[in-house]
N, C-alpha and C. Protein backbone atom coordinates (compact mmCIF):
# COMPACT_ATOMS: atom_id res chain seq x y z
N UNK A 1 32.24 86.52 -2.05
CA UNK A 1 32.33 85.15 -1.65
C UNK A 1 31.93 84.24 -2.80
N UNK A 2 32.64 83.97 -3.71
CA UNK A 2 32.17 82.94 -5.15
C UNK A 2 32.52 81.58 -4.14
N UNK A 3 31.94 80.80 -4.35
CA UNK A 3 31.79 79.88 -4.00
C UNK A 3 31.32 78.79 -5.56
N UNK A 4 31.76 77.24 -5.32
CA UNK A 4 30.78 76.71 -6.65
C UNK A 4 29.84 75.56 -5.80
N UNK A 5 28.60 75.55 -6.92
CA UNK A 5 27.61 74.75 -6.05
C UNK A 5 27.38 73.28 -7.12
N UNK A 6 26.75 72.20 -7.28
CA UNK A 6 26.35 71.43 -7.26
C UNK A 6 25.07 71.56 -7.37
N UNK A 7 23.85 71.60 -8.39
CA UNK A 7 22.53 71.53 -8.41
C UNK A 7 22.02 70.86 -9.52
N UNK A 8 21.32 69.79 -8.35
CA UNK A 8 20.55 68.52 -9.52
C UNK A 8 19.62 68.78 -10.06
N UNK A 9 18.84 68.33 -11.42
CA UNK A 9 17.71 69.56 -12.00
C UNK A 9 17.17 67.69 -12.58
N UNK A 10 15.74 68.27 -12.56
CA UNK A 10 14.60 66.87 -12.71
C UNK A 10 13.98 67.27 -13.87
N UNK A 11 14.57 66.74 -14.85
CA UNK A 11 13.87 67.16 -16.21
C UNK A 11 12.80 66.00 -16.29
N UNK A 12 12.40 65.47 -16.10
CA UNK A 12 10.77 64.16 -16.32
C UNK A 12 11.06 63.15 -16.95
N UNK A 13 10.31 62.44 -17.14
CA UNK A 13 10.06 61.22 -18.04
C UNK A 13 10.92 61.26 -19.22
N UNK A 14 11.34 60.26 -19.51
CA UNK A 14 11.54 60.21 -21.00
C UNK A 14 10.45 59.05 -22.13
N UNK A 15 10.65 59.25 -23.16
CA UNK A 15 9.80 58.20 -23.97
C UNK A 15 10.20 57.26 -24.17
N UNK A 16 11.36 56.85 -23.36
CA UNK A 16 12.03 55.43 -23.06
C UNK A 16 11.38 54.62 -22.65
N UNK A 17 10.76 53.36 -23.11
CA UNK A 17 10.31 51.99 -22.75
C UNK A 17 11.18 50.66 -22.76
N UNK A 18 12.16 50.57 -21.76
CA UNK A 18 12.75 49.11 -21.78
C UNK A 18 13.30 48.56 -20.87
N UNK A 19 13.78 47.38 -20.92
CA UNK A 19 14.27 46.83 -19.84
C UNK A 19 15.50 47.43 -19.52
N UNK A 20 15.67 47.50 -18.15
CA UNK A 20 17.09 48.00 -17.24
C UNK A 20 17.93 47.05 -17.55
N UNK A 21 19.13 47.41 -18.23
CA UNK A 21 20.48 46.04 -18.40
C UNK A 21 20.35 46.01 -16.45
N UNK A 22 20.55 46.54 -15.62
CA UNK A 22 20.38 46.13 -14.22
C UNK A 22 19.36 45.69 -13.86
N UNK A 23 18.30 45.70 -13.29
CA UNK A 23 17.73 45.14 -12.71
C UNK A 23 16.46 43.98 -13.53
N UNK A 24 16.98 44.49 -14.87
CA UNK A 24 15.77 43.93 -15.65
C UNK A 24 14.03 44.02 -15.83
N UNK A 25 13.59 44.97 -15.21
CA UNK A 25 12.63 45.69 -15.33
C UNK A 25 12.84 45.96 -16.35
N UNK A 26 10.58 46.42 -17.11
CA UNK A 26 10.49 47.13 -18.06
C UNK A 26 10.48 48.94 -17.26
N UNK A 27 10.79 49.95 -17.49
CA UNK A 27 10.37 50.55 -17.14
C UNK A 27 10.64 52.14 -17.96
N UNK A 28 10.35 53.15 -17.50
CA UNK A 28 10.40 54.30 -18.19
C UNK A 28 11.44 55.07 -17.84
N UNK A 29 12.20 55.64 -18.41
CA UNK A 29 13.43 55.74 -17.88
C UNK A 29 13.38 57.76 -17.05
N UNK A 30 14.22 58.03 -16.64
CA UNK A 30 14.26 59.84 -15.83
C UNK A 30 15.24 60.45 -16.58
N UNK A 31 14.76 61.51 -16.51
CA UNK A 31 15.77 62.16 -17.03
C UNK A 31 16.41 63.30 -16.40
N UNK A 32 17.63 63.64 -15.75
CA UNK A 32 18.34 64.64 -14.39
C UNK A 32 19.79 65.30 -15.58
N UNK A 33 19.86 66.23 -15.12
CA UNK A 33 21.07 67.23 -15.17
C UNK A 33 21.46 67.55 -13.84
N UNK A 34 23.15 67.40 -13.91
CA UNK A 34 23.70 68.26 -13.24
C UNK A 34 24.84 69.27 -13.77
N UNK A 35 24.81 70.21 -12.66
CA UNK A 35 24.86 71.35 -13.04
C UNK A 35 26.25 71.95 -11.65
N UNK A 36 27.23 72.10 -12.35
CA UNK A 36 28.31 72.86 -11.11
C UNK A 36 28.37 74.12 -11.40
N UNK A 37 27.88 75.38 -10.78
CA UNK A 37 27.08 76.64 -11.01
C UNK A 37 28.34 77.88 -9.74
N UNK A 38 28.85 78.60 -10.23
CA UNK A 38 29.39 79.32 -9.71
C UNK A 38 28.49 80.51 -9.40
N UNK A 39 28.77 80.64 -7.69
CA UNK A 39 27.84 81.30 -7.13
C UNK A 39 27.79 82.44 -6.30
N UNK A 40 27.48 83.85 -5.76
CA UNK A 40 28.12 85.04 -5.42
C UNK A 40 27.14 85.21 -4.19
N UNK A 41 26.95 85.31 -3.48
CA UNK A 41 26.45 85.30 -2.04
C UNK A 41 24.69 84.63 -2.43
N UNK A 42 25.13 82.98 -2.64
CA UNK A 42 23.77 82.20 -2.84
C UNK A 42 23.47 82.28 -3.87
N UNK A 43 23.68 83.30 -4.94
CA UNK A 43 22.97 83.62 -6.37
C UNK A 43 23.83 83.00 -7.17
N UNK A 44 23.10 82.44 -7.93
CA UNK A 44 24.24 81.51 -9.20
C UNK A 44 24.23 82.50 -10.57
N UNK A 45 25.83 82.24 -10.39
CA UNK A 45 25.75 83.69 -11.59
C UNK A 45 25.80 82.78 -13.08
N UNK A 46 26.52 81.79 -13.19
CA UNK A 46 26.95 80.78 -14.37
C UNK A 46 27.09 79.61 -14.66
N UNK A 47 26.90 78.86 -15.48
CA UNK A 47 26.97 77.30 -15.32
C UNK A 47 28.62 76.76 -15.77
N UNK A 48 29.61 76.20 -15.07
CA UNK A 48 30.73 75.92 -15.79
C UNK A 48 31.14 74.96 -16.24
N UNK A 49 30.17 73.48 -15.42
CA UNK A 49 30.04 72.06 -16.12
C UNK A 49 28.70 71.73 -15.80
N UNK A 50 28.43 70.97 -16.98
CA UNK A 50 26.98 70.36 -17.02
C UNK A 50 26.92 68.62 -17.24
N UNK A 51 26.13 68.16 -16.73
CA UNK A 51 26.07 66.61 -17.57
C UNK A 51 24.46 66.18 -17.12
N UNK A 52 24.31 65.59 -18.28
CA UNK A 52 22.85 65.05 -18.58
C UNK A 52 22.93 63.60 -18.27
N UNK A 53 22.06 62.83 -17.50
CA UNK A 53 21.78 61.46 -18.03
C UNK A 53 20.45 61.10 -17.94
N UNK A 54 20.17 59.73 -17.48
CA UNK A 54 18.88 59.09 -17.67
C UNK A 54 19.35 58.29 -16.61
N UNK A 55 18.32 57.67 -16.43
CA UNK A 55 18.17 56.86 -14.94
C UNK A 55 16.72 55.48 -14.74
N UNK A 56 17.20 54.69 -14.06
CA UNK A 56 16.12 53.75 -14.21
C UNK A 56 15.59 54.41 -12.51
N UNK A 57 14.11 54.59 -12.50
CA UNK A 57 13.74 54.76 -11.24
C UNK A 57 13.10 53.54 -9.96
N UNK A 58 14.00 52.43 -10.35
CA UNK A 58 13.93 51.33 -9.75
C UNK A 58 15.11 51.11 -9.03
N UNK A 59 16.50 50.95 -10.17
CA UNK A 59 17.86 50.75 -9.01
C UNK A 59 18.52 51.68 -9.59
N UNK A 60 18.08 52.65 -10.08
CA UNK A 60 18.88 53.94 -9.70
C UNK A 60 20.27 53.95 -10.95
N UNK A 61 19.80 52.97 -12.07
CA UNK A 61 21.16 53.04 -12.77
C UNK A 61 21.39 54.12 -13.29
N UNK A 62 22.16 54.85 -13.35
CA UNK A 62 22.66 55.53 -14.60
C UNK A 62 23.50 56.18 -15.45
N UNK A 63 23.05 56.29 -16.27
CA UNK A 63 23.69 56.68 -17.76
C UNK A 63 24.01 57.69 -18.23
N UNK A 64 25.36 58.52 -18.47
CA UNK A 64 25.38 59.62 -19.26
C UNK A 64 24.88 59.66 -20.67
N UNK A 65 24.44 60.88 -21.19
CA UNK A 65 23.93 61.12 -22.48
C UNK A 65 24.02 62.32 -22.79
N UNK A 66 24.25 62.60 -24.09
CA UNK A 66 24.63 63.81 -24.58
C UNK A 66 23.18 64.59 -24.59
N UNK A 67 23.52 66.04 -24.55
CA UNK A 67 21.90 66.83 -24.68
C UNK A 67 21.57 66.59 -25.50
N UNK A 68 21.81 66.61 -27.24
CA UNK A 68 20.59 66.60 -28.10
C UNK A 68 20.20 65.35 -28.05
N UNK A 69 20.90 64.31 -27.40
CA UNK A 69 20.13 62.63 -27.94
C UNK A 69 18.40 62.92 -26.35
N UNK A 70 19.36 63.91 -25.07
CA UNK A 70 18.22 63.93 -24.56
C UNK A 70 17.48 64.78 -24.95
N UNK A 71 17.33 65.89 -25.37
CA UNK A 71 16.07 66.27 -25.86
C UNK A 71 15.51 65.34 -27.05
N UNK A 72 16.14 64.76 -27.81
CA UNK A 72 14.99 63.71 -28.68
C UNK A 72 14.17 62.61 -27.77
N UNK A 73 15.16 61.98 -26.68
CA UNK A 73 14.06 61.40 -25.77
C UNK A 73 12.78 61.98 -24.67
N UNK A 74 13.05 63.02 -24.90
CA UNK A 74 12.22 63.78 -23.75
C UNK A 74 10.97 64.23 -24.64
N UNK A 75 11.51 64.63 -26.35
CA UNK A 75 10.53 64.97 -27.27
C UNK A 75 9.97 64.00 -27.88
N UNK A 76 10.15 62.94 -28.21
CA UNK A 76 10.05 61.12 -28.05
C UNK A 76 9.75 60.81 -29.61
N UNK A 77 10.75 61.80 -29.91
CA UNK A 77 11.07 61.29 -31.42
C UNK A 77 11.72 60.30 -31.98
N UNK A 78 12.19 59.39 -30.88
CA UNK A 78 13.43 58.53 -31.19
C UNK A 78 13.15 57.56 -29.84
N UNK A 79 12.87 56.20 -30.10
CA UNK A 79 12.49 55.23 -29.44
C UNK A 79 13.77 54.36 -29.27
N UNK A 80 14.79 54.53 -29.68
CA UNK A 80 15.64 53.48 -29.53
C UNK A 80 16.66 53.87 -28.52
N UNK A 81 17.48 52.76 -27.30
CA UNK A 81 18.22 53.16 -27.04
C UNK A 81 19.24 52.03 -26.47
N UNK A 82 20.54 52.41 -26.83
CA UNK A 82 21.26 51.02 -26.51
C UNK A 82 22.23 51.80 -25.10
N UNK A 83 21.84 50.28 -24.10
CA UNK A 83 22.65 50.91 -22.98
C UNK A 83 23.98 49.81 -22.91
């Protein structure tokens, strides 16, 4: 029974400090993957699309971003970010 699933993954904080182009808050931005995971009775055998973004945890905007720009924000080597 392969089936494909959908699973949202909560990677934390980022070292993002700025205002939301939406709501205009300062705030810290989230950082989520998803993940469409092909799966064999519940067990996920593989990942076949992925996408990373960031998120304001006020109105919920968000943003795709490529993985390595998110691991530099998550490792908070890199303070800048244009939305």
């Amino acid at each position: 029974m392969l089936k494909s699933k959908k699973i949202k993954i909560t990677l934390g904080d980022t070292f993002i400090q700025r205002k939301c182009a939406h709501c205009k808050n300062p705030v810290t931005f989230k950082a989520h993957r998803i993940e469409r995971k092909i799966v064999l009775f519940e067990k996920p055998l593989y990942t076949i699309h992925a996408v990373s973004y960031i998120s304001c945890p006020i109105c919920d905007l968000k943003r795709e971003i490529s993985g390595t720009k998110l691991k530099k924000y998550l490792s908070g080597k890199t303070h800048v970010l244009m939305l």
